[in-house]
Protein backbone atom coordinates (compact mmCIF):
# COMPACT_ATOMS: atom_id res chain seq x y z
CA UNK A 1 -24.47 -19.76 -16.47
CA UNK A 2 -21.04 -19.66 -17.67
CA UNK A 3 -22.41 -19.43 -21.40
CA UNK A 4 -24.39 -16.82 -20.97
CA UNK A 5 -21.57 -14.75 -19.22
CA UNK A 6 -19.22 -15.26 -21.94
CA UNK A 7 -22.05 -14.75 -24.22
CA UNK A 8 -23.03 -10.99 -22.77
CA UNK A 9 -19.37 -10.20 -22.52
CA UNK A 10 -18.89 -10.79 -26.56
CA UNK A 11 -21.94 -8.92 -26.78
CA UNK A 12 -20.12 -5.80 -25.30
CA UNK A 13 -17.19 -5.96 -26.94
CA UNK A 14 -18.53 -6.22 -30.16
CA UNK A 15 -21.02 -3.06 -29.33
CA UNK A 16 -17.66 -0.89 -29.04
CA UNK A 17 -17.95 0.78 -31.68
CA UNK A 18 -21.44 1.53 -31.90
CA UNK A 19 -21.33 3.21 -28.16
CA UNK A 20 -20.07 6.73 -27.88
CA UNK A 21 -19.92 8.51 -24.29
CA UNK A 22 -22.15 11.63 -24.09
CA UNK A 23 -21.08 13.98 -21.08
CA UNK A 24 -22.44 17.14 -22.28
CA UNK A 25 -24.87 18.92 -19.75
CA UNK A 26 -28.70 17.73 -19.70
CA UNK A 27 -27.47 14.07 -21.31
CA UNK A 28 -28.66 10.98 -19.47
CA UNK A 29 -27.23 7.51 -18.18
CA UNK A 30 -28.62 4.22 -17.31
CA UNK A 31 -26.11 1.63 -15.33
CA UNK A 32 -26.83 -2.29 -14.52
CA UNK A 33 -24.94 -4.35 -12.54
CA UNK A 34 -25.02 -7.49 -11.25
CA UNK A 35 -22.00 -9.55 -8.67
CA UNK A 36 -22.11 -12.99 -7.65
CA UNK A 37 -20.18 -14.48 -4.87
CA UNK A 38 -19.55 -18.22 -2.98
CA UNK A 39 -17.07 -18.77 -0.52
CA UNK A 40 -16.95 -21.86 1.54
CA UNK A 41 -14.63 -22.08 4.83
CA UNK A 42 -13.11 -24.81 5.33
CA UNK A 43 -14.34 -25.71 8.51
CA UNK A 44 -18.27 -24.72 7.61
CA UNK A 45 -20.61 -27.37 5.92
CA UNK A 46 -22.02 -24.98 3.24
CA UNK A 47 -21.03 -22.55 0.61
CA UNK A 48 -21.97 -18.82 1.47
CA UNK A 49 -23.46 -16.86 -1.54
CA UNK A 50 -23.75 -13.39 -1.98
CA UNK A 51 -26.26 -11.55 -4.60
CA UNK A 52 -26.24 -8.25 -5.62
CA UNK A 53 -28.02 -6.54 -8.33
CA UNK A 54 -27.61 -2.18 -8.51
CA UNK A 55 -29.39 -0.22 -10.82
CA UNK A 56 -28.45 3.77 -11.02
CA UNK A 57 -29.61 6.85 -13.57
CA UNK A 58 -27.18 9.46 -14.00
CA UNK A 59 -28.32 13.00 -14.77
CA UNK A 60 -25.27 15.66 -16.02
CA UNK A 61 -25.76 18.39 -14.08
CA UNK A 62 -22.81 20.64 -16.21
CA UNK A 63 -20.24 18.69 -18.92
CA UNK A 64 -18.51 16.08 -17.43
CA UNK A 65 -20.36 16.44 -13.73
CA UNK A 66 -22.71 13.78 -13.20
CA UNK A 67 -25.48 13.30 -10.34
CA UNK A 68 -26.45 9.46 -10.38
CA UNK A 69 -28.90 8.00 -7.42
CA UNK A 70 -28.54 4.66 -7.23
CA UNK A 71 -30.50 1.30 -5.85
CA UNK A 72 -28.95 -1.93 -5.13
CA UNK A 73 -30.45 -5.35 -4.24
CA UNK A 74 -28.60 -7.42 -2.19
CA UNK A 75 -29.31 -11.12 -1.06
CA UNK A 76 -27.57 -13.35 0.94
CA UNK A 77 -28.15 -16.74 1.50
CA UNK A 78 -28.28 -16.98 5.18
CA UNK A 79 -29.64 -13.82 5.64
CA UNK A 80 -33.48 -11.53 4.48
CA UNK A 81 -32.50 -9.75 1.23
CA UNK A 82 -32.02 -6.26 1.22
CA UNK A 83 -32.51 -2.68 -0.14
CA UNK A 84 -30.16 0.23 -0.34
CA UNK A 85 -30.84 3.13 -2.05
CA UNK A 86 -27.38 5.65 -2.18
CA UNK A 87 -26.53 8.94 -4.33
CA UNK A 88 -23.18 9.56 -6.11
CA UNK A 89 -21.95 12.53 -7.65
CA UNK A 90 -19.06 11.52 -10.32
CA UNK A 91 -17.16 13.57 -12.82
CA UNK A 92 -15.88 12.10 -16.14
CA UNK A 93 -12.90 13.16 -18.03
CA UNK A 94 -13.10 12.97 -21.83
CA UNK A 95 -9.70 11.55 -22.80
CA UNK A 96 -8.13 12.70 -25.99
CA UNK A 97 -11.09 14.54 -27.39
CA UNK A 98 -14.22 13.97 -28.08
CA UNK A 99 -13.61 11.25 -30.80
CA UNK A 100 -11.92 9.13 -28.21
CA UNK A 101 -14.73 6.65 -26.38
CA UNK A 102 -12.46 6.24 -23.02
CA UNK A 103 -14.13 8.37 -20.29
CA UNK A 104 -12.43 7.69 -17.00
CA UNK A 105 -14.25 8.93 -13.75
CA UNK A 106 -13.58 9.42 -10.76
């Protein structure tokens, strides 16, 4: 597991130059994202493990103003896994021009 982390986060880094943001009106964005948790208590016999996977598609409604529904798996080990399906509406802020890759949101 730990290889294939390391081995996806190389992957990005080394796609850094070959990625440009697009936030011009009409453009389009796919997100993945995965967490993975354990905790164990120290008075419980077993871990507890969290797992949750969100996929969302962002649609620019106007430069820079982005409309992006969103669905996230989540399953926990003690518990029946779970949907949630949410909306977010995020703006991004082209930093230094256009040639500049860094596009904080908020």
């Amino acid at each position: 597991m730990k290889n294939l982390f390391l081995f996806l986060l190389i992957f990005i880094f080394l796609q850094e130059d070959f990625l440009f943001s697009q936030i011009k009106r009409g453009n389009k964005e796919l997100s993945v994202a995965a967490s993975y948790m354990s905790r164990k208590f120290e008075e419980a016999e077993e871990a507890w493990t969290a797992l949750n996977l969100s996929l969302s598609f962002g649609y620019f409604l106007i430069n820079g103003l982005e409309i992006e529904p969103e669905l996230i798996y989540s399953n926990y080990k003690e518990e029946n896994p779970g949907w949630i399906l949410s909306g977010n509406i995020v703006y991004n802020i082209q930093a230094d021009g256009e040639s500049n890759n860094l596009v904080p949101f908020f």
